[in-house]
N, C-alpha and C. Protein backbone atom coordinates (compact mmCIF):
# COMPACT_ATOMS: atom_id res chain seq x y z
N UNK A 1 0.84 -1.18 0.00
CA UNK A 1 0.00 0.00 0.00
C UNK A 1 0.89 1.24 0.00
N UNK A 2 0.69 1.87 -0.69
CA UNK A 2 1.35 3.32 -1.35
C UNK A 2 0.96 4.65 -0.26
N UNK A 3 1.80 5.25 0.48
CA UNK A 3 1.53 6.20 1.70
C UNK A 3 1.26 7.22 1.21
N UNK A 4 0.43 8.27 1.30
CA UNK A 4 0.13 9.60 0.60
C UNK A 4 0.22 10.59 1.21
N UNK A 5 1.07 11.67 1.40
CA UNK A 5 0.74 12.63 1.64
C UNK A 5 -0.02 13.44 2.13
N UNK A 6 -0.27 14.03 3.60
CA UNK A 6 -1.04 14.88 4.02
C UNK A 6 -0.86 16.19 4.22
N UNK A 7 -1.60 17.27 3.78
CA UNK A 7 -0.78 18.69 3.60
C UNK A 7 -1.40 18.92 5.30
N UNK A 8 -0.27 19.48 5.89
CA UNK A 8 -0.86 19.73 7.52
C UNK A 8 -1.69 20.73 8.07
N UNK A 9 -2.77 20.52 8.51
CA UNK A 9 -3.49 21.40 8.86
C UNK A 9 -3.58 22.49 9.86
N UNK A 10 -3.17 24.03 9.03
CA UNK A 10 -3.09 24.74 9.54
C UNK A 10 -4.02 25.85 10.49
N UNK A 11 -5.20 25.09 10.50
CA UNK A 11 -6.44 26.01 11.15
C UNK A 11 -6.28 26.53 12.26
N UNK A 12 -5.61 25.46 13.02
CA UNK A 12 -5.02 25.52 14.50
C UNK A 12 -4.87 27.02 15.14
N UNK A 13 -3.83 26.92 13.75
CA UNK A 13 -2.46 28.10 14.10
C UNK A 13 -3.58 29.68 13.56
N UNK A 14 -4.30 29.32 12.42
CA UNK A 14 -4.68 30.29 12.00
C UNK A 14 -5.55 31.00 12.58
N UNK A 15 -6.60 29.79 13.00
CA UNK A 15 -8.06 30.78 14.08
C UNK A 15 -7.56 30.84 16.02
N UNK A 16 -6.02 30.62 15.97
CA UNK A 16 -6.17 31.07 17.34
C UNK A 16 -6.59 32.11 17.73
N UNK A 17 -7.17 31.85 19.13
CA UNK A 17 -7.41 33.89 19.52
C UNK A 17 -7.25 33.45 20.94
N UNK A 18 -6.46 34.04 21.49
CA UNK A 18 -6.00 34.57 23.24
C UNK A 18 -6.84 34.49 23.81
N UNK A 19 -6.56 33.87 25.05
CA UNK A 19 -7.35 33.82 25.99
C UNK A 19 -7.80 35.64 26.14
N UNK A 20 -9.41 35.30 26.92
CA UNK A 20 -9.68 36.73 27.55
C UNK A 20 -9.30 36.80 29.26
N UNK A 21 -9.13 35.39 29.27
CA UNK A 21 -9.35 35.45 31.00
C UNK A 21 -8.78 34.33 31.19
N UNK A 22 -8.22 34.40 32.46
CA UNK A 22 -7.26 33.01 33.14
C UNK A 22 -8.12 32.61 34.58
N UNK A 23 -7.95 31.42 34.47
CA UNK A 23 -8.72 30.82 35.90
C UNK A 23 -7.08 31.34 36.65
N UNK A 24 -7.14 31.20 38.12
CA UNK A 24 -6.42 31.86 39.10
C UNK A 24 -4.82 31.31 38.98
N UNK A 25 -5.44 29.21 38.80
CA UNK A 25 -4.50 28.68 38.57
C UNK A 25 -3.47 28.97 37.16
N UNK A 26 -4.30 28.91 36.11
CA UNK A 26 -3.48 29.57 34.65
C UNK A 26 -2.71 30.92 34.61
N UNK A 27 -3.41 31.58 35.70
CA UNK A 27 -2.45 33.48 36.16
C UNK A 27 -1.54 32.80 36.48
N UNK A 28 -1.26 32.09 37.23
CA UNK A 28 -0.08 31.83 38.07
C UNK A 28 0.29 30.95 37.63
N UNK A 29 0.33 30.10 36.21
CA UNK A 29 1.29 29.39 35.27
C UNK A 29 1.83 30.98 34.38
N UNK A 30 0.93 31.62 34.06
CA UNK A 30 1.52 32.70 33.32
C UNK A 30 2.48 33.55 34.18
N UNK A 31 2.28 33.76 34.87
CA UNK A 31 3.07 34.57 35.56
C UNK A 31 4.25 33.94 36.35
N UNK A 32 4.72 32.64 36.26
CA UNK A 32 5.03 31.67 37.84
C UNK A 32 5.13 32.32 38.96
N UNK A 33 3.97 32.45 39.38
CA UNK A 33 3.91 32.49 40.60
C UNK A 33 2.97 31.79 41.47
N UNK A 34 2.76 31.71 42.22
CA UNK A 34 2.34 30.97 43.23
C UNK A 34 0.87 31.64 43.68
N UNK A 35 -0.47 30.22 43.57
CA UNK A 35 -1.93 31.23 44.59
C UNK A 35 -1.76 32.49 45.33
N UNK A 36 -0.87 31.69 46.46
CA UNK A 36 -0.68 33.29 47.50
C UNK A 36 -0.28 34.71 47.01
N UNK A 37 0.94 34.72 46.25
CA UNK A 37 1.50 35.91 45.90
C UNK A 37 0.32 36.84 44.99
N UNK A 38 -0.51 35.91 44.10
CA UNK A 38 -1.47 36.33 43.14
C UNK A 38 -2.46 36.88 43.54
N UNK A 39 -3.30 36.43 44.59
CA UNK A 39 -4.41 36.80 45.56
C UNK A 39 -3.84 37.99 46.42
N UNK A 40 -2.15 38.10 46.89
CA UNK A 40 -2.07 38.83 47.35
C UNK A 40 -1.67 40.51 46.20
N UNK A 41 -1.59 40.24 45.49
CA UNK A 41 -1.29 41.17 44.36
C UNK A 41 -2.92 41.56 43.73
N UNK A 42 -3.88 40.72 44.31
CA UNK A 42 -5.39 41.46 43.43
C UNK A 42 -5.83 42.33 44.50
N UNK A 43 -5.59 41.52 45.85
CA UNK A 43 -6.26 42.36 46.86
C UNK A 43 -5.28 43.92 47.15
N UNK A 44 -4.24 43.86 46.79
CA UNK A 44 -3.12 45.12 46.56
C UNK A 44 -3.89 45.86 45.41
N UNK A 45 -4.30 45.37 44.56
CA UNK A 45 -5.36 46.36 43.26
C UNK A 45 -4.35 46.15 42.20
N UNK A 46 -3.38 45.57 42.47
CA UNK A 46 -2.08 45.24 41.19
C UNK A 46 -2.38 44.45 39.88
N UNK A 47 -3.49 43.72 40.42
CA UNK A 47 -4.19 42.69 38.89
C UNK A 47 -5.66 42.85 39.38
N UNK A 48 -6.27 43.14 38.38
CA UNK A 48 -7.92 42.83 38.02
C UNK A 48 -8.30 41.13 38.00
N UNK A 49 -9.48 41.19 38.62
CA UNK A 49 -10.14 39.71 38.93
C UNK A 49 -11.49 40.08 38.68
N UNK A 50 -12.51 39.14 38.05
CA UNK A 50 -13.82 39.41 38.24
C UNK A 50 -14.11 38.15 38.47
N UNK A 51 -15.56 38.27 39.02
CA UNK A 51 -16.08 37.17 39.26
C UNK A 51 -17.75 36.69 38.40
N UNK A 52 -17.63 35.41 37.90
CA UNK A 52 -18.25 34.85 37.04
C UNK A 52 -18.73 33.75 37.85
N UNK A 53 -20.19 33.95 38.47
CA UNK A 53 -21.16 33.26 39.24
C UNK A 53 -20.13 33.14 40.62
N UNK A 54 -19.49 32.16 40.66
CA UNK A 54 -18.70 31.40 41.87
C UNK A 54 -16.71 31.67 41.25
N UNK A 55 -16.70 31.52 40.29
CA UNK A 55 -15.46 31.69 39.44
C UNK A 55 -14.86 32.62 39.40
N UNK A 56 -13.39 32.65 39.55
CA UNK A 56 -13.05 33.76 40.02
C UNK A 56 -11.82 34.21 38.13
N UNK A 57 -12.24 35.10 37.29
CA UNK A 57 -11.59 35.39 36.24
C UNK A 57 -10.48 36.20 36.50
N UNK A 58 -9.30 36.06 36.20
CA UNK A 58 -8.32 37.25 35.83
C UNK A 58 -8.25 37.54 34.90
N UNK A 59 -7.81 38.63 34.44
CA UNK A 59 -8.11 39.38 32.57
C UNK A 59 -6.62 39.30 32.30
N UNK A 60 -6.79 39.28 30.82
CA UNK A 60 -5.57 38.82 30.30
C UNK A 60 -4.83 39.50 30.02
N UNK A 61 -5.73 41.00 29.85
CA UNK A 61 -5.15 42.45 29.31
C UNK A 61 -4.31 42.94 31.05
N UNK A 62 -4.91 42.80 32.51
CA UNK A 62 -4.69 43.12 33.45
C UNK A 62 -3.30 42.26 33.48
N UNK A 63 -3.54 41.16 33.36
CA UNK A 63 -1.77 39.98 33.55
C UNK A 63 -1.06 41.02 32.98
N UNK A 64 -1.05 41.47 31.66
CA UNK A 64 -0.26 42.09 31.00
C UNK A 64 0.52 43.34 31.09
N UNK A 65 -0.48 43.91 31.89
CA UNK A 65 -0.20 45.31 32.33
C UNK A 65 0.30 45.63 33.68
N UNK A 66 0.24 44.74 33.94
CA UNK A 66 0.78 43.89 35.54
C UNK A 66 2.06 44.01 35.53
N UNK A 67 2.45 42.83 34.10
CA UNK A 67 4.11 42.67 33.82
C UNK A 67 4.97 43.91 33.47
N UNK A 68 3.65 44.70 32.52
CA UNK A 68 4.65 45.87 31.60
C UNK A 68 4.82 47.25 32.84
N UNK A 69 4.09 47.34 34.31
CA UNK A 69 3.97 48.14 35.14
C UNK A 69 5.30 47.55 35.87
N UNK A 70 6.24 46.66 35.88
CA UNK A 70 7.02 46.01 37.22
C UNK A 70 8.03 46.91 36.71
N UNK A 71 9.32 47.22 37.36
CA UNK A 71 10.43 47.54 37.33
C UNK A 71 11.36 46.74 36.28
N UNK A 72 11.96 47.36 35.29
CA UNK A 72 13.04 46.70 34.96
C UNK A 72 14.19 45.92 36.04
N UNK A 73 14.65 45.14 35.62
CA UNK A 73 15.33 44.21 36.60
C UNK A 73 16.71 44.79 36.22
N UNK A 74 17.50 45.03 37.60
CA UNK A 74 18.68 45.21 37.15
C UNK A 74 19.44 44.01 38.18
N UNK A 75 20.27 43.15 36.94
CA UNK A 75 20.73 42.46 37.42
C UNK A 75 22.35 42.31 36.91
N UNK A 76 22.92 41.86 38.57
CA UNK A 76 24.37 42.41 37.56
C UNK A 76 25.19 40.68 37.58
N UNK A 77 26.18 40.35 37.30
CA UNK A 77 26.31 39.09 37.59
C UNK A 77 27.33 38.74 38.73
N UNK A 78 27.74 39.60 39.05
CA UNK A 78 28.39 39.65 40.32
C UNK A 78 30.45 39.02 40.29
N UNK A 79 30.47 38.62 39.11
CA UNK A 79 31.85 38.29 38.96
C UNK A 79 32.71 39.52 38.15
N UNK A 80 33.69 39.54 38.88
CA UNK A 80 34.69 40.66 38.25
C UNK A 80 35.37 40.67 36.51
N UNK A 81 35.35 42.22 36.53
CA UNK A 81 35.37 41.74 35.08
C UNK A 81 34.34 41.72 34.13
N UNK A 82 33.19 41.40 34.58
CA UNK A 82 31.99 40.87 33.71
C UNK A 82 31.30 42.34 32.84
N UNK A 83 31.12 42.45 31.89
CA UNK A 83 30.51 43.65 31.34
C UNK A 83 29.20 43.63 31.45
């Protein structure tokens, strides 16, 4: 039997669209961080949360603006010499 060719299907890739909202646990894969730090950063007013019946949403636009609001990191590497 003769194997044929499948052209790969790109729909996947094409109709993605972004999340609007992260369950608490997915914030805190996006972000790594941890329940506590996250809950403690909504109740600070630092990330937006809404709530959907019992469900608690974070917005995806708020994650974002979260990250682009933090401090640049200055990090140096601590060995002499190093530029």
């Amino acid at each position: 039997m003769r194997a044929t060719f499948k052209e790969p299907r790109m729909s996947t890739y094409e109709n993605y669209q972004p999340p609007l909202a992260y369950s608490p646990k997915a914030a805190c894969a996006q972000l790594s961080c941890g329940l506590t730090f996250l809950y403690f950063e909504i109740a600070a007013g630092r990330i937006e949360a809404r709530k959907a019946g019992g469900r608690t949403l974070i917005l995806a636009e708020s994650l974002r603006a979260y990250i682009e609001a933090l401090p640049k990191a200055d990090i140096r590497t601590g060995r002499k010499g190093a530029a």
